[in-house]
PDB file of N, CA and C in Angstrom:
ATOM      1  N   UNK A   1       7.701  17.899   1.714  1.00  0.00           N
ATOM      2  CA  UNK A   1       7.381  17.697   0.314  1.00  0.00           C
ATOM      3  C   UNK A   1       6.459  18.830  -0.105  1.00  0.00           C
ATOM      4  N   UNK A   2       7.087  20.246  -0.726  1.00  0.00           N
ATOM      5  CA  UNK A   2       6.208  20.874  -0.934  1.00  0.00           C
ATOM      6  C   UNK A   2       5.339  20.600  -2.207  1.00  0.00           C
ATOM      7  N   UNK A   3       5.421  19.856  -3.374  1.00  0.00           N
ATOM      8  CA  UNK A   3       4.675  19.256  -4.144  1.00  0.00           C
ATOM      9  C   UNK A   3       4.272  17.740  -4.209  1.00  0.00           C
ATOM     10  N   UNK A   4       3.216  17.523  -4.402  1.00  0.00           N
ATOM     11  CA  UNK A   4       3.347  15.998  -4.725  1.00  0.00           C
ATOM     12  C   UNK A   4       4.043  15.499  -6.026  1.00  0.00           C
ATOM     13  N   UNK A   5       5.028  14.733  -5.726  1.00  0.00           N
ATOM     14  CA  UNK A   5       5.326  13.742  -6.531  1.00  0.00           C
ATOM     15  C   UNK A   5       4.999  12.596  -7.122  1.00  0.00           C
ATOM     16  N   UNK A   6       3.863  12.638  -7.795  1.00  0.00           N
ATOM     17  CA  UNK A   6       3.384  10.951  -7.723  1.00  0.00           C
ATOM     18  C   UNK A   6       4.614   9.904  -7.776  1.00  0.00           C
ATOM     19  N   UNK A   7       5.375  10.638  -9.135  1.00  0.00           N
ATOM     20  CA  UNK A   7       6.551   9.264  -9.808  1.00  0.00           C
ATOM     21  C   UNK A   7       7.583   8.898  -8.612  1.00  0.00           C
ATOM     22  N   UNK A   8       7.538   9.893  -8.012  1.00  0.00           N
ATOM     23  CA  UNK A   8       8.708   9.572  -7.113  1.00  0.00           C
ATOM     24  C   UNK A   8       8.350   8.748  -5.453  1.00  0.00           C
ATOM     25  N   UNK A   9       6.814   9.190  -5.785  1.00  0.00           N
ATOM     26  CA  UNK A   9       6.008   8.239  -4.315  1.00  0.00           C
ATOM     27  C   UNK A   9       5.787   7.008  -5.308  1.00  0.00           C
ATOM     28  N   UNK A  10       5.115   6.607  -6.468  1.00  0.00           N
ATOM     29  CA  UNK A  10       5.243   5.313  -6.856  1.00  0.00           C
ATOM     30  C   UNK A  10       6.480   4.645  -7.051  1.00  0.00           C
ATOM     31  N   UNK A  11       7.688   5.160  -7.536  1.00  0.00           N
ATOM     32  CA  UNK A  11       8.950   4.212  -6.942  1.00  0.00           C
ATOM     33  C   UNK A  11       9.435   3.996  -6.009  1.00  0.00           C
ATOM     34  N   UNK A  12       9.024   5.331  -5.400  1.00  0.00           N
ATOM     35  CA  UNK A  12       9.400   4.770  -3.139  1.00  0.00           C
ATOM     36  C   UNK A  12       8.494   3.319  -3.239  1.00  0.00           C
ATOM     37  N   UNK A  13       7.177   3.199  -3.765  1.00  0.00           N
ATOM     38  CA  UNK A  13       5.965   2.262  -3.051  1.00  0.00           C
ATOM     39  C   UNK A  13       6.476   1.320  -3.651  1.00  0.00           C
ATOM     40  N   UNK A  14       6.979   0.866  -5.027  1.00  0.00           N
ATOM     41  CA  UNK A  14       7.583   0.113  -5.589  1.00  0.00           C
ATOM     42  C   UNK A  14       8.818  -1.196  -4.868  1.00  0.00           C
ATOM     43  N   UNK A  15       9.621  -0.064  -4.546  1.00  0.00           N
ATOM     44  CA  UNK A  15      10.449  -0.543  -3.897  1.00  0.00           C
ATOM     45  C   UNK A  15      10.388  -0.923  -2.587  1.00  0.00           C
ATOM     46  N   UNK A  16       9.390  -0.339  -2.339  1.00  0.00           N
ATOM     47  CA  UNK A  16       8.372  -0.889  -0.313  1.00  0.00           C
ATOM     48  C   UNK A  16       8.206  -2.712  -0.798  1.00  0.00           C
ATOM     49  N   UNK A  17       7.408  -2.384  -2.009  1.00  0.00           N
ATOM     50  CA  UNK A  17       6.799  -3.492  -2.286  1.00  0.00           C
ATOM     51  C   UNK A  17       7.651  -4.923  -2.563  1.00  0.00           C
ATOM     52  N   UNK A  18       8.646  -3.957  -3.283  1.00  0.00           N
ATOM     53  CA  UNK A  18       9.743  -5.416  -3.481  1.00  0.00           C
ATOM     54  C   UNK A  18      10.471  -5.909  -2.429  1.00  0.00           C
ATOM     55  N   UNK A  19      10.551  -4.732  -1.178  1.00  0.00           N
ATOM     56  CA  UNK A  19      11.086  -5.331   0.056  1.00  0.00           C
ATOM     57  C   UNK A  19      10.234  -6.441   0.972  1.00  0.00           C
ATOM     58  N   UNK A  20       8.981  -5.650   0.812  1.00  0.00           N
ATOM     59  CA  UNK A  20       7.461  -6.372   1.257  1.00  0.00           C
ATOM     60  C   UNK A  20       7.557  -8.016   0.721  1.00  0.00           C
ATOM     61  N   UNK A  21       7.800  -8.195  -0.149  1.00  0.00           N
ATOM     62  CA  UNK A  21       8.132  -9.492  -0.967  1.00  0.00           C
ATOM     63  C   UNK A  21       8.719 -10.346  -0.349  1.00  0.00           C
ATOM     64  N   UNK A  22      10.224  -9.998  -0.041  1.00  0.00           N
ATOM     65  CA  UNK A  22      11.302 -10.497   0.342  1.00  0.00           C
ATOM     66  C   UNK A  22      11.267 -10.751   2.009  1.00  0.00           C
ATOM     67  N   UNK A  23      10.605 -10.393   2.791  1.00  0.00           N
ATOM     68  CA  UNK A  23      10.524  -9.826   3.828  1.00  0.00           C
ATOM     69  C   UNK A  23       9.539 -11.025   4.380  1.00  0.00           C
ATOM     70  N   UNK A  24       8.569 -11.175   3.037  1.00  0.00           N
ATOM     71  CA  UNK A  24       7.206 -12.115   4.277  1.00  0.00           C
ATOM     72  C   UNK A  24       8.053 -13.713   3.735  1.00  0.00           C
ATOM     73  N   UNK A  25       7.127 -14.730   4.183  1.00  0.00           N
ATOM     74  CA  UNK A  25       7.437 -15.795   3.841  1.00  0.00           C
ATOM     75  C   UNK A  25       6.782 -16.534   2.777  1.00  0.00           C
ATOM     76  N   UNK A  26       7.156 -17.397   2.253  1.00  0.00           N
ATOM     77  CA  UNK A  26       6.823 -18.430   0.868  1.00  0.00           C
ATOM     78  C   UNK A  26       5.145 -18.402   1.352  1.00  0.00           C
ATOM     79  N   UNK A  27       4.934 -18.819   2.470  1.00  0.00           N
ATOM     80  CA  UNK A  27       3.612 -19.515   2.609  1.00  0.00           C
ATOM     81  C   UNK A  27       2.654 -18.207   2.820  1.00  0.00           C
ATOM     82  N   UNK A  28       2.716 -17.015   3.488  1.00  0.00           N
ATOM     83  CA  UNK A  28       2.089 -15.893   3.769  1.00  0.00           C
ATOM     84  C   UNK A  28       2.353 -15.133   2.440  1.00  0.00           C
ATOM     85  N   UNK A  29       2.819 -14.768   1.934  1.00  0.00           N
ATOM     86  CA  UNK A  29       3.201 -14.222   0.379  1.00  0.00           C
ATOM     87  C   UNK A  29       2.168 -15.427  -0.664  1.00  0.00           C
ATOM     88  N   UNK A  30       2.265 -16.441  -0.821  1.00  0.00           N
ATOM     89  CA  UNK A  30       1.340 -17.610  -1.520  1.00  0.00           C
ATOM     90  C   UNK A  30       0.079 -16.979  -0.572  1.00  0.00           C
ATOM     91  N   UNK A  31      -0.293 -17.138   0.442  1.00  0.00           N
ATOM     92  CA  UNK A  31      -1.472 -17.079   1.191  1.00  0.00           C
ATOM     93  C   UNK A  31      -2.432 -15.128   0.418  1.00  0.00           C
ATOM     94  N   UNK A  32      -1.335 -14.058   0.822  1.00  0.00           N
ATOM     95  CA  UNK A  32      -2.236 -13.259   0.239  1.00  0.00           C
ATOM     96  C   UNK A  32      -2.158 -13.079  -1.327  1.00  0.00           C
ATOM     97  N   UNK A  33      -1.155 -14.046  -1.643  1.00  0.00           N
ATOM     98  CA  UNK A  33      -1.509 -13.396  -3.776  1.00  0.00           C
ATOM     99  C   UNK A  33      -2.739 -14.437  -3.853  1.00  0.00           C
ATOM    100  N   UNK A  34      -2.982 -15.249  -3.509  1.00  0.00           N
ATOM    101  CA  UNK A  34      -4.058 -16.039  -3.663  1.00  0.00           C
ATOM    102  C   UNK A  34      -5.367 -15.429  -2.992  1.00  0.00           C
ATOM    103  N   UNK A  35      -5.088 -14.911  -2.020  1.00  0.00           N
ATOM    104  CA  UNK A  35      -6.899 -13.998  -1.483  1.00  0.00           C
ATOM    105  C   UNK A  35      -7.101 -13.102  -2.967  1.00  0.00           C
ATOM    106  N   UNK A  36      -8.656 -13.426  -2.994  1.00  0.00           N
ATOM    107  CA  UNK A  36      -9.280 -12.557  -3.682  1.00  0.00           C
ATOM    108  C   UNK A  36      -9.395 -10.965  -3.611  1.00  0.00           C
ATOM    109  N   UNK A  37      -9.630  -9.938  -4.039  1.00  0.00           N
ATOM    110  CA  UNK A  37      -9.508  -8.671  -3.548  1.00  0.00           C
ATOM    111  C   UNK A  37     -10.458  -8.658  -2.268  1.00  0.00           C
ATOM    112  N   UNK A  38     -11.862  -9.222  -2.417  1.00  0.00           N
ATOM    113  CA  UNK A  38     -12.867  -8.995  -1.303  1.00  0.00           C
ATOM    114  C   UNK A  38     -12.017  -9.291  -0.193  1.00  0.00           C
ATOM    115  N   UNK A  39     -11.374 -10.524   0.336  1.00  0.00           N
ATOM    116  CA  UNK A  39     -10.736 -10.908   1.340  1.00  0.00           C
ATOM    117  C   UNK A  39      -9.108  -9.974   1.620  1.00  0.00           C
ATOM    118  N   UNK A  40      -8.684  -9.078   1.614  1.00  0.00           N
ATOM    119  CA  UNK A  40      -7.567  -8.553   1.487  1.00  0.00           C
ATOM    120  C   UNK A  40      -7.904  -7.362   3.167  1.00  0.00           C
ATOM    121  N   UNK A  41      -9.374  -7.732   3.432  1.00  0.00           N
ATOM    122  CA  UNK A  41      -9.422  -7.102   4.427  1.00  0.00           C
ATOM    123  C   UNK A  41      -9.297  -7.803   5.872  1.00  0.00           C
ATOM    124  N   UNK A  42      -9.007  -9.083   5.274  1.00  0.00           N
ATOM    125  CA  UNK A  42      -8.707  -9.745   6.337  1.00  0.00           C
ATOM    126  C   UNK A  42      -7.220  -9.982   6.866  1.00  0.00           C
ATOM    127  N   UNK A  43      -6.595  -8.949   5.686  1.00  0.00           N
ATOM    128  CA  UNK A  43      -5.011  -9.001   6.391  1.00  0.00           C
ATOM    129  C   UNK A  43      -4.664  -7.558   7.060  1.00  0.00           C
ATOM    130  N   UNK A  44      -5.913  -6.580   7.452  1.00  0.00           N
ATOM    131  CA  UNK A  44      -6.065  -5.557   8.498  1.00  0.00           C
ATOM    132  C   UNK A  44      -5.331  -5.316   9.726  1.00  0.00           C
ATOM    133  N   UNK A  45      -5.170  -6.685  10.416  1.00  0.00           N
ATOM    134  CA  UNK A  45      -4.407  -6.626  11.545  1.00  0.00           C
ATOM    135  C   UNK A  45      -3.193  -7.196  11.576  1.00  0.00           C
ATOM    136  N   UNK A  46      -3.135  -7.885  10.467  1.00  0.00           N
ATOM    137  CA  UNK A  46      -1.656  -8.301  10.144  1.00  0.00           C
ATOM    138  C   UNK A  46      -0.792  -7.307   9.520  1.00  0.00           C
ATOM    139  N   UNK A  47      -0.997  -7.578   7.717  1.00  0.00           N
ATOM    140  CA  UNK A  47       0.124  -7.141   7.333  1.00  0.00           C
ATOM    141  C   UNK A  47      -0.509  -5.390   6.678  1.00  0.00           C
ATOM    142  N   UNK A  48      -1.628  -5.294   7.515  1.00  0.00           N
ATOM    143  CA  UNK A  48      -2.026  -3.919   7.468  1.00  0.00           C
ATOM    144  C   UNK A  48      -1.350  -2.734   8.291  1.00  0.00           C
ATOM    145  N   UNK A  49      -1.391  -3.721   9.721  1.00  0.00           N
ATOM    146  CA  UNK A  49      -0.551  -3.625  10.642  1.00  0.00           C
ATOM    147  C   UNK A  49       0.624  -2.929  10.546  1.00  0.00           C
ATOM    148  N   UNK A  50       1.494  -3.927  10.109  1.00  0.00           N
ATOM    149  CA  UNK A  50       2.637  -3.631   9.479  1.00  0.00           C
ATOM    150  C   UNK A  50       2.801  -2.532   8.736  1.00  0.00           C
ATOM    151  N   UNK A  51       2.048  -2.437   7.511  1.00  0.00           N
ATOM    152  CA  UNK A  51       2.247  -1.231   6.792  1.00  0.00           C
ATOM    153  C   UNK A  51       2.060  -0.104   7.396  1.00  0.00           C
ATOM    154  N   UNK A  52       1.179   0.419   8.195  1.00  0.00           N
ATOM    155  CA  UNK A  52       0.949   1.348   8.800  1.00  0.00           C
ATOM    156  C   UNK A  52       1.814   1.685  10.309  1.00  0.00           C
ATOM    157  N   UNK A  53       2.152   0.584  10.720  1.00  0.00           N
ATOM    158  CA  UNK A  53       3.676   1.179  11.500  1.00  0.00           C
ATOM    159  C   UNK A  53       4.874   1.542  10.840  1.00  0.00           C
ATOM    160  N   UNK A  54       5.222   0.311  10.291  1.00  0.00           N
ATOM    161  CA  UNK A  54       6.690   0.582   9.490  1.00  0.00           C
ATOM    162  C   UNK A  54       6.857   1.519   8.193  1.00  0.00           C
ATOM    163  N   UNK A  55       5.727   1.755   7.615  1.00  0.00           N
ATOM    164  CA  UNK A  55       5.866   2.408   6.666  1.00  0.00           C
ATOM    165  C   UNK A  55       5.437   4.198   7.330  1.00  0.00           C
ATOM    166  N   UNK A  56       5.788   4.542   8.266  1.00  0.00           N
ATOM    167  CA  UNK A  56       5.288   6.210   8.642  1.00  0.00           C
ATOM    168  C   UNK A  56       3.932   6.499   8.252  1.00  0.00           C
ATOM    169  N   UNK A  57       2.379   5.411   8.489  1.00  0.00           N
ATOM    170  CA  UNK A  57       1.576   6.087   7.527  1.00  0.00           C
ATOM    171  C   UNK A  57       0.306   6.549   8.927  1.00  0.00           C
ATOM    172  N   UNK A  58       1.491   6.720  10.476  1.00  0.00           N
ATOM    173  CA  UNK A  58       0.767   7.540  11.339  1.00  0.00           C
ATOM    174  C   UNK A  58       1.213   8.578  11.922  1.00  0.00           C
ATOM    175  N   UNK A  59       2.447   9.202  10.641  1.00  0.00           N
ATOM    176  CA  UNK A  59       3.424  10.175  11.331  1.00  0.00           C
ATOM    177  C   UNK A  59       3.364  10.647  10.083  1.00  0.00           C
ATOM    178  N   UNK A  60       5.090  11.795   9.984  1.00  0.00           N
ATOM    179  CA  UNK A  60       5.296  12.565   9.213  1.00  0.00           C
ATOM    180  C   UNK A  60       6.620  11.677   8.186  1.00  0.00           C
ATOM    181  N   UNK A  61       5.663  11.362   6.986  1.00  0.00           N
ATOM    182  CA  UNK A  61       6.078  10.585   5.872  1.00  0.00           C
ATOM    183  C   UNK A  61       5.482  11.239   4.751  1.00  0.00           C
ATOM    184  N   UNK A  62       6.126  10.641   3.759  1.00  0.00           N
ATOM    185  CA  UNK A  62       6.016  11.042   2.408  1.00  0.00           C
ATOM    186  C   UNK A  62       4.428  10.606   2.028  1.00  0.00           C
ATOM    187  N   UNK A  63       4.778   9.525   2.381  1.00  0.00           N
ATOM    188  CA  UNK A  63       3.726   8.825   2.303  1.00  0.00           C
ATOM    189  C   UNK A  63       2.607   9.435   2.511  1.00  0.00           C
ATOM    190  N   UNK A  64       2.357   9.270   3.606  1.00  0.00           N
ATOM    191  CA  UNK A  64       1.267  10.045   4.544  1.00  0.00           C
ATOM    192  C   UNK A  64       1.021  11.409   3.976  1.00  0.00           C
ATOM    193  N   UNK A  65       2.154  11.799   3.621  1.00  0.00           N
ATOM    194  CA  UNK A  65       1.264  13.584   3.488  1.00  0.00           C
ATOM    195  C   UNK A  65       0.923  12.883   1.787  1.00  0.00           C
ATOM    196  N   UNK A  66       1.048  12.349   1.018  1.00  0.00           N
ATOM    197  CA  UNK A  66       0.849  12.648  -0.442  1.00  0.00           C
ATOM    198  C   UNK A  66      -1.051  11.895  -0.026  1.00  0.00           C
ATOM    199  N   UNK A  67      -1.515  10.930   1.113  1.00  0.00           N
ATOM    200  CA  UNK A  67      -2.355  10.117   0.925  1.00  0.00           C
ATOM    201  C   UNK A  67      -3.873  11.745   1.641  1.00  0.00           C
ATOM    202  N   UNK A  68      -2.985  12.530   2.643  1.00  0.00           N
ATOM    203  CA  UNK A  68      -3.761  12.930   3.319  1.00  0.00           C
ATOM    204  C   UNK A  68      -3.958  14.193   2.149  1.00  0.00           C
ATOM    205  N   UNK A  69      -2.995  14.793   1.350  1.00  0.00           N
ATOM    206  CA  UNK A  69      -3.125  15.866   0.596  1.00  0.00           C
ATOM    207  C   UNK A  69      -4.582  15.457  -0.542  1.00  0.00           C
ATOM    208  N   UNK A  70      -4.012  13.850  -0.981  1.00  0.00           N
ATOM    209  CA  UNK A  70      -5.383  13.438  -1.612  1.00  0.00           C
ATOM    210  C   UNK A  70      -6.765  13.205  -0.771  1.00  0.00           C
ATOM    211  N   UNK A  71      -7.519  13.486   0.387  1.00  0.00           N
ATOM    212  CA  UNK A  71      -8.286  13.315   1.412  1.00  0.00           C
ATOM    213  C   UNK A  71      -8.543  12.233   1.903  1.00  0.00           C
ATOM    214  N   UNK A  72      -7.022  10.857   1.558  1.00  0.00           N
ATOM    215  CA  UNK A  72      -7.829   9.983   2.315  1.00  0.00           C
ATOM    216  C   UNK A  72      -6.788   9.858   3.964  1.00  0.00           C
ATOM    217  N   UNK A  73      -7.306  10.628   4.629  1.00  0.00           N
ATOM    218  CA  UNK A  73      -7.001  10.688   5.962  1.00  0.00           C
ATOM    219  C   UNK A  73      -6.288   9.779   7.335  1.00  0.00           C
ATOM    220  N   UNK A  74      -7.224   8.836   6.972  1.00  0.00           N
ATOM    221  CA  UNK A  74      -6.715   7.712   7.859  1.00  0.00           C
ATOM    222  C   UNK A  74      -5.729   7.002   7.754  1.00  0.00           C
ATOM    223  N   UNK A  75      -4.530   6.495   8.396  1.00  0.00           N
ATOM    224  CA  UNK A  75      -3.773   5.394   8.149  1.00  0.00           C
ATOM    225  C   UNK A  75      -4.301   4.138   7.905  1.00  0.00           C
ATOM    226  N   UNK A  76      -5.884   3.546   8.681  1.00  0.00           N
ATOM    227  CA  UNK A  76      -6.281   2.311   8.119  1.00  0.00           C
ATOM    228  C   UNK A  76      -7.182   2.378   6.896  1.00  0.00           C
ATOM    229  N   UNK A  77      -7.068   3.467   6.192  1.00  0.00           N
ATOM    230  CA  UNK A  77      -7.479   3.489   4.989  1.00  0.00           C
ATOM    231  C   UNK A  77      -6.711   3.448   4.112  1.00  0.00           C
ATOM    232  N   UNK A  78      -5.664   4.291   4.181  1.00  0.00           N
ATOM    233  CA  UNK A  78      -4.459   4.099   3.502  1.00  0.00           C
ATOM    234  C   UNK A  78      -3.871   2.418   3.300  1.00  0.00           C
ATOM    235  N   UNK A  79      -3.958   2.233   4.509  1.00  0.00           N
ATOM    236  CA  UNK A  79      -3.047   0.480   4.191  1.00  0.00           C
ATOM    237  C   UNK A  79      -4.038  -0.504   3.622  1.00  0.00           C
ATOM    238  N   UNK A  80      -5.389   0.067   3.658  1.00  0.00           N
ATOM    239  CA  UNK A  80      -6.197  -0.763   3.012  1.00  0.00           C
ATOM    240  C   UNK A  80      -6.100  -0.187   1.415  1.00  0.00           C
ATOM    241  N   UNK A  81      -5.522   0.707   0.846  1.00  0.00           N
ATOM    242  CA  UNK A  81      -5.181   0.707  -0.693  1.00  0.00           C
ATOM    243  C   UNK A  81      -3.870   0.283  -0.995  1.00  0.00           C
ATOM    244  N   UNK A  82      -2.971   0.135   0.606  1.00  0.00           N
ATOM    245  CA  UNK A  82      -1.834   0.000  -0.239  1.00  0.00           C
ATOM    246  C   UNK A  82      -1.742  -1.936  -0.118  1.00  0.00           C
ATOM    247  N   UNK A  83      -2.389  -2.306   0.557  1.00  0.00           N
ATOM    248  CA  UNK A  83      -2.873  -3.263   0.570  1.00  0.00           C
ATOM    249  C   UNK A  83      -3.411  -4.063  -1.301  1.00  0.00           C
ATOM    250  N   UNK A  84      -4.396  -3.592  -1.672  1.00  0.00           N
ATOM    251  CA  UNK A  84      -4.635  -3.760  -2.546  1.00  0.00           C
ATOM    252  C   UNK A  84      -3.655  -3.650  -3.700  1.00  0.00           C
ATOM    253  N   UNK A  85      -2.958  -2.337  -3.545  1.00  0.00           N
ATOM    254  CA  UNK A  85      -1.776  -2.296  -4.506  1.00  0.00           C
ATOM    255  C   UNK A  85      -0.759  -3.321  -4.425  1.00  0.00           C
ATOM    256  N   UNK A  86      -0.467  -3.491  -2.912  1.00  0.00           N
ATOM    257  CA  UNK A  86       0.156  -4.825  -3.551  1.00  0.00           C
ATOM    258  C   UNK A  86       0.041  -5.727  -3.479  1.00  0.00           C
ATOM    259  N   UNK A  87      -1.391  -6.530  -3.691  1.00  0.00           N
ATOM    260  CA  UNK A  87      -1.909  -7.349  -4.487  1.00  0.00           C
ATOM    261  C   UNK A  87      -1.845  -7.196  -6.102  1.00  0.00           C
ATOM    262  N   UNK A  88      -2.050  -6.152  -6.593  1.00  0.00           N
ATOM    263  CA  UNK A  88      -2.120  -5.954  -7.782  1.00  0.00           C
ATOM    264  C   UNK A  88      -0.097  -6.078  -8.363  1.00  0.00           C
ATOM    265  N   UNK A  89       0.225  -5.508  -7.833  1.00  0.00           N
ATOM    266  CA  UNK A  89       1.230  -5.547  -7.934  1.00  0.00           C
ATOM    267  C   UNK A  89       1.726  -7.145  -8.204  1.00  0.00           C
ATOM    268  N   UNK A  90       1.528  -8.001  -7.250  1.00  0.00           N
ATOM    269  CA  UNK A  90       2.036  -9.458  -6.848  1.00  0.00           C
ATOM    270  C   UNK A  90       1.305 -10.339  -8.471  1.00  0.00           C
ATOM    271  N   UNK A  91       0.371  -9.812  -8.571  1.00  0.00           N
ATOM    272  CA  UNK A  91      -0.313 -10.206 -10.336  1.00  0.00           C
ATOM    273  C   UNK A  91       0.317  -9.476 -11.381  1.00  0.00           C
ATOM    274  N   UNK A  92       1.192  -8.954 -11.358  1.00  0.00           N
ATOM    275  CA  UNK A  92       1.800  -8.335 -12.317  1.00  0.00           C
ATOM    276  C   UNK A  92       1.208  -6.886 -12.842  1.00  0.00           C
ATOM    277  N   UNK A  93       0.315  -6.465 -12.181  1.00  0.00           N
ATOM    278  CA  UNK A  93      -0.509  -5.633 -12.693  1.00  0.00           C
ATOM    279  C   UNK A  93       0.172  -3.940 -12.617  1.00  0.00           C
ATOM    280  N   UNK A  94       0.270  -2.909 -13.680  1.00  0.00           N
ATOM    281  CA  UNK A  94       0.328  -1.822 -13.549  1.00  0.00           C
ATOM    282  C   UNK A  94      -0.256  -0.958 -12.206  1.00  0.00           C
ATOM    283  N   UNK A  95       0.943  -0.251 -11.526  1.00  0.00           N
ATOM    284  CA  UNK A  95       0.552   0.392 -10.343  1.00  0.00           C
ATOM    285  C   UNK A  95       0.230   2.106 -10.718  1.00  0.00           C
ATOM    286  N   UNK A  96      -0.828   2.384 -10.700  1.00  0.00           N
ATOM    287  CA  UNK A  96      -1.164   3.923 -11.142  1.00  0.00           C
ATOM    288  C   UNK A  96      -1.574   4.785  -9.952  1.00  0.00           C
ATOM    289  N   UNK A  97      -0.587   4.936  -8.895  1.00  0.00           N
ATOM    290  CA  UNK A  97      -1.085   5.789  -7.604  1.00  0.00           C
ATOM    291  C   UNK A  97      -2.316   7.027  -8.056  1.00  0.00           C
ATOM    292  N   UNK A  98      -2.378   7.569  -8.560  1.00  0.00           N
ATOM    293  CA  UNK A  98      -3.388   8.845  -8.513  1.00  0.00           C
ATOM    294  C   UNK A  98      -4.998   7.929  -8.973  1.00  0.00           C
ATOM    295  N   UNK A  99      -4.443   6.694 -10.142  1.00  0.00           N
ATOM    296  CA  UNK A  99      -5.883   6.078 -10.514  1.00  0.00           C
ATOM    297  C   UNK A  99      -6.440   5.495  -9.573  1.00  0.00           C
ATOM    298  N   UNK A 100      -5.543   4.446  -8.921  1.00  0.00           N
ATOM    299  CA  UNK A 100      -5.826   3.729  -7.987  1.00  0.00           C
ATOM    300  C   UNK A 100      -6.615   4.285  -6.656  1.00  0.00           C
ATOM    301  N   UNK A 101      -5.900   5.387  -6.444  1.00  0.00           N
ATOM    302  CA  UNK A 101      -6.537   5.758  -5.297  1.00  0.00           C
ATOM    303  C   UNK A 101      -7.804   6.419  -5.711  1.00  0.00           C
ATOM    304  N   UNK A 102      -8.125   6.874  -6.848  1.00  0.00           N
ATOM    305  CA  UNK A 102      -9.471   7.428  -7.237  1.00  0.00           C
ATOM    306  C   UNK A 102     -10.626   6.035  -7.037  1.00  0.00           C
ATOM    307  N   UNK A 103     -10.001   5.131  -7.612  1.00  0.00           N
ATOM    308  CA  UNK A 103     -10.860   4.280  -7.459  1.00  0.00           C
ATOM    309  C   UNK A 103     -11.367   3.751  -6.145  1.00  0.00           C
ATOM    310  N   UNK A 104     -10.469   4.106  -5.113  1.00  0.00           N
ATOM    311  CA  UNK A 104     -10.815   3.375  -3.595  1.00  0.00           C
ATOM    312  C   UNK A 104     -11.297   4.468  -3.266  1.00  0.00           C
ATOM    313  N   UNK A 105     -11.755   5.520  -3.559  1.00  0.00           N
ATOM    314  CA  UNK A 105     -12.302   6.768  -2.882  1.00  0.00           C
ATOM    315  C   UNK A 105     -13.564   6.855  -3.397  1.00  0.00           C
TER     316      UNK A 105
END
């Protein structure tokens, strides 16, 4: 990816997200739209987990290079915004990758 794309990394994440959806179950999907943001760090080893294996965010991904080009380095930092995003997401809320991540930085 020699440029960043935001639009085209927020509809990849988009569509992560709608798989992410479909993927967990009624009761774990109810369980994190209901955690508050403070508590979202308690799904770190779960479905943080997850994101950061399955989604390439400890290899060579889109992903990964657009998070590390912005300086946030780590994969468990990363899944801890994308984490949040989709929480926000699951509330209906506007996903603004470049805002969002300003704000967790």
């Amino acid at each position: 990816m020699d440029e960043l794309n935001t639009s085209k990394i927020t509809k990849d994440l988009l569509k992560k997200f709608e798989q992410l959806k479909k993927e967990m179950s009624d009761d774990d999907l109810k369980l994190f739209k209901e955690t508050d943001a403070d508590g979202l760090i308690d799904f770190h080893f779960s479905l943080g987990m997850y994101i950061r294996n399955e989604w390439g965010l400890w290899g060579d991904s889109d992903l990964n290079e657009y998070f590390c080009k912005k300086r946030m380095m780590h994969p468990d930092d990363m899944s801890g915004i994308l984490l949040e995003m989709f929480h926000q997401y699951l509330h209906g809320k506007e996903i603004n990758l470049d805002e969002d991540l300003l704000d967790y930085l």
